[in-house]
C-alpha atoms as a PDB file:
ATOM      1  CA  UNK A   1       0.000   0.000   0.000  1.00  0.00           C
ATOM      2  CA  UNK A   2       1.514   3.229  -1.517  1.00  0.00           C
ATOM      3  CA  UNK A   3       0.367   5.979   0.593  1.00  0.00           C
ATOM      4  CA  UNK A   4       1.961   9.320  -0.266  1.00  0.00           C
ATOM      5  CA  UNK A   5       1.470  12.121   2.000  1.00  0.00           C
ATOM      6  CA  UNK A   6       0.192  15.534  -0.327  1.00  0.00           C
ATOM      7  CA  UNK A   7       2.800  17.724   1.036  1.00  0.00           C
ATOM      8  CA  UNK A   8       1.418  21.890   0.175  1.00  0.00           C
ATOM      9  CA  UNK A   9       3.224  25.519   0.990  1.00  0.00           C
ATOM     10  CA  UNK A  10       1.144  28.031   3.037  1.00  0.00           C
ATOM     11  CA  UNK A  11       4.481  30.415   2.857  1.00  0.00           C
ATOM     12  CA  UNK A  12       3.048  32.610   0.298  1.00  0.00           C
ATOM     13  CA  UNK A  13       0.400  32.827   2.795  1.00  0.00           C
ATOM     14  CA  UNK A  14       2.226  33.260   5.840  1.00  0.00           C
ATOM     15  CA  UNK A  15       4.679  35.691   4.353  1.00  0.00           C
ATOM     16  CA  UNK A  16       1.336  37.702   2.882  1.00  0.00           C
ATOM     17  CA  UNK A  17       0.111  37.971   6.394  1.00  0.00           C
ATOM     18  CA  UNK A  18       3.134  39.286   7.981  1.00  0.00           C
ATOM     19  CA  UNK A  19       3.187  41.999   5.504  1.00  0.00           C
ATOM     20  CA  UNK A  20      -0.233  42.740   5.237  1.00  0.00           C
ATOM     21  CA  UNK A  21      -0.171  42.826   9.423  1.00  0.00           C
ATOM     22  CA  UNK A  22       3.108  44.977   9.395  1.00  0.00           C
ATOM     23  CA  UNK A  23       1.744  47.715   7.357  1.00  0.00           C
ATOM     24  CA  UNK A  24      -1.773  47.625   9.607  1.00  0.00           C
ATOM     25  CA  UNK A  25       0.239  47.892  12.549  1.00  0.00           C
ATOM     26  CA  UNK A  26       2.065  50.728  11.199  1.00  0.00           C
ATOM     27  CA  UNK A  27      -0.759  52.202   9.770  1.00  0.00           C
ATOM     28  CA  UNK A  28      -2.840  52.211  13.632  1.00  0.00           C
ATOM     29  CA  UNK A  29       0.391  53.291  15.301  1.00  0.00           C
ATOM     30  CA  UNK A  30       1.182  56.181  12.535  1.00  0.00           C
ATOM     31  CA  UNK A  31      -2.379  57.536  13.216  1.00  0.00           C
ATOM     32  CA  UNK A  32      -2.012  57.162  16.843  1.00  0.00           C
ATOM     33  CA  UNK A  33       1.050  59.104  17.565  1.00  0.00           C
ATOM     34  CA  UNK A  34      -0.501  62.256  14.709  1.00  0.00           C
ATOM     35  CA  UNK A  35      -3.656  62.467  16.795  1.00  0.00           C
ATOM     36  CA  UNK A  36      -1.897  62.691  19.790  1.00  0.00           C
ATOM     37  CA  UNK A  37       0.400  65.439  18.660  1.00  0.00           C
ATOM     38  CA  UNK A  38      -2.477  67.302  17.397  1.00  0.00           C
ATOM     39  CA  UNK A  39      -4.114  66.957  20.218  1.00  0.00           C
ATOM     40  CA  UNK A  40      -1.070  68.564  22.351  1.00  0.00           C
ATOM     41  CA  UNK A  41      -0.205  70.816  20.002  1.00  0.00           C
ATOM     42  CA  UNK A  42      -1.253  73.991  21.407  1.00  0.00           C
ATOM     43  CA  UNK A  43       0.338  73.219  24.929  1.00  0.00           C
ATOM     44  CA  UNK A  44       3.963  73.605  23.909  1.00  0.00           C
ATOM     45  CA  UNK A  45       2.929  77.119  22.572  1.00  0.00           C
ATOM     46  CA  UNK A  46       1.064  77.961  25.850  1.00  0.00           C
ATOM     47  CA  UNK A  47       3.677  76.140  28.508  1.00  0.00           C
ATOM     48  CA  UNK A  48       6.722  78.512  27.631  1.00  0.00           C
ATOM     49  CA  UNK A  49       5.672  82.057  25.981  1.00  0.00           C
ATOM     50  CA  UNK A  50       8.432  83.748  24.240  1.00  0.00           C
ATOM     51  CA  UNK A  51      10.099  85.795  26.514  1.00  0.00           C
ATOM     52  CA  UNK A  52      13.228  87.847  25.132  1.00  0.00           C
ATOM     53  CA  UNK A  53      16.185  87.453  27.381  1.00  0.00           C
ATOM     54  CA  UNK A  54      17.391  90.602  29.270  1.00  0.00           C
ATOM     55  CA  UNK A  55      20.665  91.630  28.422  1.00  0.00           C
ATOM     56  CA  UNK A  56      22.704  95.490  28.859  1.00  0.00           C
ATOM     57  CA  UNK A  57      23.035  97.833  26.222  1.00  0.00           C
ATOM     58  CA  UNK A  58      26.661  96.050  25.230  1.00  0.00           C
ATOM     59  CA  UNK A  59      24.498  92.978  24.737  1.00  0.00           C
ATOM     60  CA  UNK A  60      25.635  90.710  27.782  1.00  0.00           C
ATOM     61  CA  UNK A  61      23.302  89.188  29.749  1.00  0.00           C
ATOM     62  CA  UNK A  62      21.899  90.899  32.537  1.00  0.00           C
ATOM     63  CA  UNK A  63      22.497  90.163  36.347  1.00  0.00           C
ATOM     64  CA  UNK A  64      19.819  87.318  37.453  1.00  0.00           C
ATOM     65  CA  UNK A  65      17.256  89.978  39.402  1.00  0.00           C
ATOM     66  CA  UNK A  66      18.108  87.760  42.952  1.00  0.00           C
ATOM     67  CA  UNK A  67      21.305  88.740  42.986  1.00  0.00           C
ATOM     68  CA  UNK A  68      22.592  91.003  46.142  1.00  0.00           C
ATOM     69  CA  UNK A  69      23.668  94.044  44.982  1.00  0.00           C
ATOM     70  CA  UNK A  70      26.853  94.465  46.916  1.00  0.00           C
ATOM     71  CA  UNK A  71      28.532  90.864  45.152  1.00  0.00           C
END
């Protein structure tokens, strides 16, 4: 009795699947992380308003305003 086992490739498959589910996942995480900075967009603006830096007529920078006067 000749039984021959019907041997078949699913790596087409397989290897379909990984790509397909590669560029899904990178798809979801892509939109993700752009929603998120649009959503916190406005709070880098907001956190640390542009302040110009005082400095002396020459251009150095000026004393820190703390600072005792006599040192």
């Amino acid at each position: 009795m000749s039984t021959t086992a019907h041997r078949s490739s699913d790596l087409g498959a397989a290897l379909t699947g990984l790509i397909v589910g590669a560029v899904a996942l990178f798809i979801i995480v892509f939109t993700i992380v752009k929603l998120t900075n649009a959503s916190f967009a406005g709070e880098h603006e907001a956190a640390a308003p542009a302040a110009p830096a005082a400095t002396t007529p020459t251009g150095t920078p000026a004393a820190p305003a703390s600072a005792p006067a006599g040192h």
